[in-house]
Protein backbone atom coordinates (compact mmCIF):
# COMPACT_ATOMS: atom_id res chain seq x y z
CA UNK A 1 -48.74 19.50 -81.34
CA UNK A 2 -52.69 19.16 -80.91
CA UNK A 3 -52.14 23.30 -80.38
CA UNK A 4 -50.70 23.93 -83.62
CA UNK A 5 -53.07 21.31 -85.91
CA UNK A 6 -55.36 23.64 -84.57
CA UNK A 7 -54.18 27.23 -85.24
CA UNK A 8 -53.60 25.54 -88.30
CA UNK A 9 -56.63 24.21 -89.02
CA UNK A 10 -58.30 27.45 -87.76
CA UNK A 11 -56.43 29.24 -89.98
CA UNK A 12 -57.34 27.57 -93.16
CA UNK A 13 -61.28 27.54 -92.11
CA UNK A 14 -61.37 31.09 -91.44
CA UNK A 15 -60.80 31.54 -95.31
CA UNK A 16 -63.94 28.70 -95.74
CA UNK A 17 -66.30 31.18 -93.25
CA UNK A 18 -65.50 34.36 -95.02
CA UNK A 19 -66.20 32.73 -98.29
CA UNK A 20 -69.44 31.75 -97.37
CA UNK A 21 -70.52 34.74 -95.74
CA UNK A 22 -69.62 36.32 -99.26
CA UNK A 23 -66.63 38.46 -97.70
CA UNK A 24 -64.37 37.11 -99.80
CA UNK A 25 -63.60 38.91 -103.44
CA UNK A 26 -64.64 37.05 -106.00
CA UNK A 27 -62.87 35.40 -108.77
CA UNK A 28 -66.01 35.12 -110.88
CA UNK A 29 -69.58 35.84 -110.94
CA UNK A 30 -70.26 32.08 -109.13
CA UNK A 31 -67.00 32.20 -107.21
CA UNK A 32 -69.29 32.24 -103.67
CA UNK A 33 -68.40 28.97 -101.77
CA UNK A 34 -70.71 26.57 -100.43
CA UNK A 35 -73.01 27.46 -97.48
CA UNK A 36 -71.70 25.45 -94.17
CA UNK A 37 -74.49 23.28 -92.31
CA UNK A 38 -74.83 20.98 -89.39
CA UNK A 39 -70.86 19.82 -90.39
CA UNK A 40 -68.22 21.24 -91.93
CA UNK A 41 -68.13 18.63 -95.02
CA UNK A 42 -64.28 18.72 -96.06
CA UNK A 43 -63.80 17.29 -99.93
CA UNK A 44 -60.43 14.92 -100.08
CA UNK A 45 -59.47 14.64 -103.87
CA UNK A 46 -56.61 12.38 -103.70
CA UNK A 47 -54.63 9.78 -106.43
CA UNK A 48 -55.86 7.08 -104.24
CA UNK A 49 -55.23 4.59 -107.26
CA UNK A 50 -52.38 5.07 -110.49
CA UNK A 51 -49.20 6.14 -111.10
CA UNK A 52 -48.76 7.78 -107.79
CA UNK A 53 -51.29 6.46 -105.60
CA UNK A 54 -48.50 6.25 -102.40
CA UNK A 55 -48.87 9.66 -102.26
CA UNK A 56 -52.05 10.12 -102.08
CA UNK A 57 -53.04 7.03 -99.76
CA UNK A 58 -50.28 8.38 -97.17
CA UNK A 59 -51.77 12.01 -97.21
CA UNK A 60 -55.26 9.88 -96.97
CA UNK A 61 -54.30 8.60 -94.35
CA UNK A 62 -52.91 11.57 -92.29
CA UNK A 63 -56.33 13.37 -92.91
CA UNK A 64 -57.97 10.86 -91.44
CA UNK A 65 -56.37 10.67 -88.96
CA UNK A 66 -55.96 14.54 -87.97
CA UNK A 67 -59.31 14.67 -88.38
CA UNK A 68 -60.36 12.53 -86.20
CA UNK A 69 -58.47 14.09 -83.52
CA UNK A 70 -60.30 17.26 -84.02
CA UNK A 71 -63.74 15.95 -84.03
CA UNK A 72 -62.71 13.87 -80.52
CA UNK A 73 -61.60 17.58 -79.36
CA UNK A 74 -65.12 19.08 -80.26
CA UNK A 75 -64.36 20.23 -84.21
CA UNK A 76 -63.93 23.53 -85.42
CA UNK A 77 -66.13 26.71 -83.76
CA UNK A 78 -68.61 23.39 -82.48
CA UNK A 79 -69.17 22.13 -85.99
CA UNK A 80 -67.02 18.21 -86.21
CA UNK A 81 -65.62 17.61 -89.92
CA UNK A 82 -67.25 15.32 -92.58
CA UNK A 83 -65.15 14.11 -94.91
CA UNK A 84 -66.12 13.37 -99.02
CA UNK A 85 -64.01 11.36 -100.52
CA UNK A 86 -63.05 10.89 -104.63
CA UNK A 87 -60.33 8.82 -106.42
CA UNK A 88 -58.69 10.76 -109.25
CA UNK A 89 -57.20 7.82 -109.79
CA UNK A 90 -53.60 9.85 -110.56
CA UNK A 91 -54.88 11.43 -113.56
CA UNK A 92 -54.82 15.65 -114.31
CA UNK A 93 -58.19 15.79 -116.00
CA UNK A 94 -59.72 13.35 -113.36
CA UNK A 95 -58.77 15.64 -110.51
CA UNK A 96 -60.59 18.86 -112.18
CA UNK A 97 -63.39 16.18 -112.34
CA UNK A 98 -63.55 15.26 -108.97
CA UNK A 99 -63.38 18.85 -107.96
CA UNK A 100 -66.16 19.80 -109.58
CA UNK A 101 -67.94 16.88 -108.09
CA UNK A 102 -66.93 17.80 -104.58
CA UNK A 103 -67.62 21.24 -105.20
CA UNK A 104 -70.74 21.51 -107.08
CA UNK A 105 -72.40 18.35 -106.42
CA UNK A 106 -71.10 17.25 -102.96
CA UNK A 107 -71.41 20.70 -101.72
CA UNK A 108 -68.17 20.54 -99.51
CA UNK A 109 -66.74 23.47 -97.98
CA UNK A 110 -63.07 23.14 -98.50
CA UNK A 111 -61.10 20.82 -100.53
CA UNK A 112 -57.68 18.83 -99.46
CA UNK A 113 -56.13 17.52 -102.18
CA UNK A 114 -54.84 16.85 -104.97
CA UNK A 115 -50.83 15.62 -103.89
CA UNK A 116 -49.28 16.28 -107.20
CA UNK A 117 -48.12 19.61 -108.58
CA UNK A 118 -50.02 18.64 -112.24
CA UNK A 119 -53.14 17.28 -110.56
CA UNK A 120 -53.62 20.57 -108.17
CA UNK A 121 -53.19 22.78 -111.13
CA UNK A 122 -56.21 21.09 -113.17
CA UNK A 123 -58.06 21.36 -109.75
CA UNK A 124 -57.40 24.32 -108.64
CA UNK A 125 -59.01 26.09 -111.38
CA UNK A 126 -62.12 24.63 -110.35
CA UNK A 127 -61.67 26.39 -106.71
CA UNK A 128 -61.00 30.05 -108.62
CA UNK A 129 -64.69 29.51 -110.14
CA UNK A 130 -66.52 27.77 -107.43
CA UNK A 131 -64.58 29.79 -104.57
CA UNK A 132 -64.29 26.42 -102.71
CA UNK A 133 -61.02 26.96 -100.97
CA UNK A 134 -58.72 23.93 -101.99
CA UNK A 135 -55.43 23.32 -99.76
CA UNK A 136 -53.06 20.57 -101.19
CA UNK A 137 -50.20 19.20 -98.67
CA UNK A 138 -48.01 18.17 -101.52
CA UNK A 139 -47.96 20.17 -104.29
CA UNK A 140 -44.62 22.33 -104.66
CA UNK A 141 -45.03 24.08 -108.09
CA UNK A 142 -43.98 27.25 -107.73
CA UNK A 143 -47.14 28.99 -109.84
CA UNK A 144 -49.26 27.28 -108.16
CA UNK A 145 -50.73 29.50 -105.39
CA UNK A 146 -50.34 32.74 -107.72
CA UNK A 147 -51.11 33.73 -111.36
CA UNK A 148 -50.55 36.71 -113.59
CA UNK A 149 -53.04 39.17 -110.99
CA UNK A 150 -51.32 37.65 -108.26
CA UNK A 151 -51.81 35.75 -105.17
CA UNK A 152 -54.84 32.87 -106.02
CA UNK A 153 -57.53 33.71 -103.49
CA UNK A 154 -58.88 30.01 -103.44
CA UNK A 155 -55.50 28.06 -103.72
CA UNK A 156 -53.59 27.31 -100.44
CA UNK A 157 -50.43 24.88 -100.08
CA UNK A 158 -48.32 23.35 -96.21
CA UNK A 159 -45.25 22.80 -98.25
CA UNK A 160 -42.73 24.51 -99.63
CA UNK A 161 -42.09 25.30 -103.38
CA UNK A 162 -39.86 23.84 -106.31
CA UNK A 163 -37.51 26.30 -106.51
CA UNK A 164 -36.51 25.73 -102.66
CA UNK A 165 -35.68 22.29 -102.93
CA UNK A 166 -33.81 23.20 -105.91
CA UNK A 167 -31.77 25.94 -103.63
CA UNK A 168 -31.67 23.10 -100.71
CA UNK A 169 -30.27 20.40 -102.99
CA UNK A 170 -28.13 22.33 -104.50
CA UNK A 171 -26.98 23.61 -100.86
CA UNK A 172 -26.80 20.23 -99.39
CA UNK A 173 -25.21 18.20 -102.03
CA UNK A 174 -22.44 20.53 -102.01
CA UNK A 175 -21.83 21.54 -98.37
CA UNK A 176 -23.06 18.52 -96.22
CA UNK A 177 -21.90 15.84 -98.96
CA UNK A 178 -19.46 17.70 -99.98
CA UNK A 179 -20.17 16.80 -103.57
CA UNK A 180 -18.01 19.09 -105.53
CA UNK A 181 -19.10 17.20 -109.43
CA UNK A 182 -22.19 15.85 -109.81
CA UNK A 183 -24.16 14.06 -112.42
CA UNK A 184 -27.82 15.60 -112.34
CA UNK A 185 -30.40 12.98 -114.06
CA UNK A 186 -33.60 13.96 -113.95
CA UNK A 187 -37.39 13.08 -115.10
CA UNK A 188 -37.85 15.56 -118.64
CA UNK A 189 -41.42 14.42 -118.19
CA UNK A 190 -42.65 15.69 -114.75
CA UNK A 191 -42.67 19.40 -114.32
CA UNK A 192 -41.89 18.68 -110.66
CA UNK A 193 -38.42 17.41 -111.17
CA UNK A 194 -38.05 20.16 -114.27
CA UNK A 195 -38.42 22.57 -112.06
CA UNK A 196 -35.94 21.30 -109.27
CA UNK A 197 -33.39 20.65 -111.70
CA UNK A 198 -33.95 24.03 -113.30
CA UNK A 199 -33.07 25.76 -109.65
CA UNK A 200 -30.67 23.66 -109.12
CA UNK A 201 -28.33 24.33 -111.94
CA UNK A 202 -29.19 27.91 -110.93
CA UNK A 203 -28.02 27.28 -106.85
CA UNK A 204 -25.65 24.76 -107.12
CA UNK A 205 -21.54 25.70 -106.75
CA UNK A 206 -20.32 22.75 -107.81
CA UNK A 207 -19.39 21.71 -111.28
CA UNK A 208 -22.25 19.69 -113.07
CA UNK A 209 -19.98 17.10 -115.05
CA UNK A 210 -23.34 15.88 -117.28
CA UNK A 211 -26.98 16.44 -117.68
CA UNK A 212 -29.12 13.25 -118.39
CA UNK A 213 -32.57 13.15 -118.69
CA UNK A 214 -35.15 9.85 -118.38
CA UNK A 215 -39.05 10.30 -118.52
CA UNK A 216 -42.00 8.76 -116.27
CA UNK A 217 -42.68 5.34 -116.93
CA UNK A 218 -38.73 3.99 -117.87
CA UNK A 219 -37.84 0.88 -116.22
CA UNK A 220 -34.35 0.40 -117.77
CA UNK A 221 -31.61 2.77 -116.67
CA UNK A 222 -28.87 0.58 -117.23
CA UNK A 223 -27.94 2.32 -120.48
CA UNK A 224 -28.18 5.82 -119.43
CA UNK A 225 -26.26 4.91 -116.65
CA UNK A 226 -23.16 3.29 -118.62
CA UNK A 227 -22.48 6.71 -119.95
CA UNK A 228 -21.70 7.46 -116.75
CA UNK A 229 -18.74 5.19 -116.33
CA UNK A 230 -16.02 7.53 -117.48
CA UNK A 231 -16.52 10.36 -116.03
CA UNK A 232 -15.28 12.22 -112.76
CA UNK A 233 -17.89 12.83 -110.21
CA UNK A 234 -18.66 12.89 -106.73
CA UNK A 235 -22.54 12.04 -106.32
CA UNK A 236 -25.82 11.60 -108.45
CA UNK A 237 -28.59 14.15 -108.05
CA UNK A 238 -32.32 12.41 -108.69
CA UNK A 239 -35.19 15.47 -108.94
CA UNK A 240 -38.04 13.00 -109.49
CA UNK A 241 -41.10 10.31 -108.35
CA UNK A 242 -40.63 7.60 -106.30
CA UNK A 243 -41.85 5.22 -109.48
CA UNK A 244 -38.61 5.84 -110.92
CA UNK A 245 -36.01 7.05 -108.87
CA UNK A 246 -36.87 4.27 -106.56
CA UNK A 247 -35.70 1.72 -108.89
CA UNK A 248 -32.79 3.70 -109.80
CA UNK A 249 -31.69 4.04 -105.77
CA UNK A 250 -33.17 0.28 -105.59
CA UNK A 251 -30.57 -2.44 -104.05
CA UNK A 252 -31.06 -4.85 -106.54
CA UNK A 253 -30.66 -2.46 -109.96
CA UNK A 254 -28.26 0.33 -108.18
CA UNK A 255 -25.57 -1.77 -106.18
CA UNK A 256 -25.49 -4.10 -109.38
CA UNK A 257 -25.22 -1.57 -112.18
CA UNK A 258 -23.12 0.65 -110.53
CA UNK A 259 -20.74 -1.54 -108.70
CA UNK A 260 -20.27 -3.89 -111.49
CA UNK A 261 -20.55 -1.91 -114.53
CA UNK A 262 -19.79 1.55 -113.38
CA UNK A 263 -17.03 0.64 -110.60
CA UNK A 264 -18.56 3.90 -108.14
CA UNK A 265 -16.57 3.68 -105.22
CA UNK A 266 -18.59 3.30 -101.63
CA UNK A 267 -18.76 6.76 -100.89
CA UNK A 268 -20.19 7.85 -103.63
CA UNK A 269 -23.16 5.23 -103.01
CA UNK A 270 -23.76 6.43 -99.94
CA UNK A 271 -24.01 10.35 -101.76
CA UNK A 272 -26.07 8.92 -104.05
CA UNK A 273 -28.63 7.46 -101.27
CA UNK A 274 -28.39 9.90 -99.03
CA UNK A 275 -29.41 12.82 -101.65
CA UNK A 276 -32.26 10.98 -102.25
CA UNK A 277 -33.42 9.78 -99.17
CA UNK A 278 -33.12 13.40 -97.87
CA UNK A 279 -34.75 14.77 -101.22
CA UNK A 280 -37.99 12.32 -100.77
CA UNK A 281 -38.20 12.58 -96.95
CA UNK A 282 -38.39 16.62 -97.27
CA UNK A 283 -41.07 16.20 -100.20
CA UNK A 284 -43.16 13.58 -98.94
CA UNK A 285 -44.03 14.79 -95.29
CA UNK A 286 -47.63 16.58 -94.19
CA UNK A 287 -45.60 18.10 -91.48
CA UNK A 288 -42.45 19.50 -91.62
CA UNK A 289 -41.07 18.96 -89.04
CA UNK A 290 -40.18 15.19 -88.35
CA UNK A 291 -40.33 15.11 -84.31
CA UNK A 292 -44.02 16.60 -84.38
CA UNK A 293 -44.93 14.27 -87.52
CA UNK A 294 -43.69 11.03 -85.04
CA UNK A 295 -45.17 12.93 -81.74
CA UNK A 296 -48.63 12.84 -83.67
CA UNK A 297 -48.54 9.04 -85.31
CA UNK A 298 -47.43 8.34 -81.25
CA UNK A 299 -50.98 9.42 -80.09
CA UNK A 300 -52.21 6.60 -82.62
CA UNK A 301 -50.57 3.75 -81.75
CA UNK A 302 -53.94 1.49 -80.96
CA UNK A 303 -53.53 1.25 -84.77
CA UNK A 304 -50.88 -1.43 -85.87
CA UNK A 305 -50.25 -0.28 -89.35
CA UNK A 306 -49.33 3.75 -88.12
CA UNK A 307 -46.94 1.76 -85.46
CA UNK A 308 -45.23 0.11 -88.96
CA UNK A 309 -45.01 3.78 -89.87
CA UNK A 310 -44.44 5.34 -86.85
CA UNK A 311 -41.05 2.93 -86.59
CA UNK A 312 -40.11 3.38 -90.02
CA UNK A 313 -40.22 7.13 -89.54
CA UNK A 314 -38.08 6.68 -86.41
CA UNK A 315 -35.57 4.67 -88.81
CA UNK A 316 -35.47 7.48 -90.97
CA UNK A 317 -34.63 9.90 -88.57
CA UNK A 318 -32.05 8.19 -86.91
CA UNK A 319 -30.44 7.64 -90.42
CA UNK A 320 -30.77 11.32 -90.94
């Protein structure tokens, strides 16, 4: 594991040296990077606070922590990492903000961050100017790394785009669950689940019996969910946040609005869980792959709060 944070983490800095020994084309005039000193000063521009602030205080966390297990195995080329941290508080213009904070007045070489797809795209635009290189864990737009020219030169992503989970969603619901009908209600507000549910109407084999819609923000499903009484389906597909589809998938609001006044039978519960657990577990990790992601929080365990994770992960996987 502590081989491949580091290919990995070479990788990405290689980009960071040839931008500031001006080898990199530029995207404008300015578009030069910042000039690396005694550290290599790494910009985090995370929604530490707002709407979505789980996100970003998870993928906090997991920099901190992978950092700190490079500087204790000597940093990158010699140089340790210094990390600059900003809030953008879960807000689009707020992240170009703090970008051009980090960038301009912080003088970081690289930025980590933003988590959300909206967020990165306000910051990234920052990074095509400055030619800070800006790498965001989370964000799965598909346009995101490329524009009309091409391939972004400053813009890097770890995960995977929209339209795969789309294609995976629409693979899984029907093969593993073998959910043959579905209802797909998604968030018409977030571009994220848009675009999921977009690829997934394109992927999917089954029959989609109706097409619902709810926006960031709701709190009462209970009516959108009634019009689901009556009809014939085999599981509920969710492309959305946490904030909401959590409360949808909740014990207290699912089991009692759909056992009582929809009448789902037991299996199709369990679908409806399962497609979401699955769908949030494959967003929401830094690493992809779950036995390397619990082999790394293992290595931490002097702190108590990443054993609470580390045995909530192992939960998960034994669910899964």
């Amino acid at each position: 594991m502590s081989k491949k944070i580091t290919l990995i983490v070479l990788a990405f800095f290689a980009s960071i040296f040839l931008v500031a020994c001006g080898k990199s084309p530029d995207v404008t005039a300015n578009a030069n990077g910042t000039k690396i000193g005694d550290t290599i000063k790494i910009g985090v521009n995370m929604e530490l606070t707002g709407a979505v602030a789980a996100y970003g205080k998870a993928e906090q966390n997991g920099i901190k922590l992978a950092v700190d297990e490079i500087n204790k195995a000597g940093g990158v080329d010699g140089k340790k990492l210094e990390l600059v941290t900003k809030d953008n508080k879960s807000e689009n213009a707020e992240a170009s903000t703090s970008s051009t904070n980090l960038a301009i007045q912080n003088n970081v070489n690289a930025i980590v961050g933003p988590a959300t797809s909206g967020a990165v795209a306000a910051a990234s635009l920052v990074s095509q100017k400055t030619g800070v290189p800006l790498l965001t864990p989370s964000g799965t737009q598909d346009d995101l790394t490329v524009d009309a020219n091409g391939t972004k030169k400053f813009v890097f992503r770890t995960t995977f785009k929209d339209s795969y989970q789309g294609k995976v969603l629409a693979a899984y619901s029907y093969n593993n669950l073998n959910a043959k009908k579905v209802v797909l209600y998604y968030d018409n507000a977030s571009d994220y689940a848009k675009g999921i549910a977009d690829e997934f109407k394109r992927e999917y084999k089954g029959k989609i019996v109706t097409e619902a819609t709810f926006a960031s923000g709701d709190k009462d499903y209970q009516s959108a969910l009634t019009k689901f009484k009556d009809l014939d389906y085999d599981a509920i597909v969710m492309p959305g946040y946490y904030t909401e589809t959590g409360i949808i998938t909740n014990k207290h609001v699912t089991l009692e609005l759909i056992n009582q006044s929809l009448d789902l039978t037991d299996s199709v519960m369990r679908n409806l869980l399962s497609l979401q657990v699955k769908r949030m577990l494959q967003t929401s990790t830094m690493y992809q792959d779950i036995q390397q992601m619990l082999l790394f929080l293992t290595r931490h365990q002097d702190s108590s709060k990443h054993i609470r994770k580390l045995t909530t992960l192992t939960q998960i996987c034994l669910l899964l």
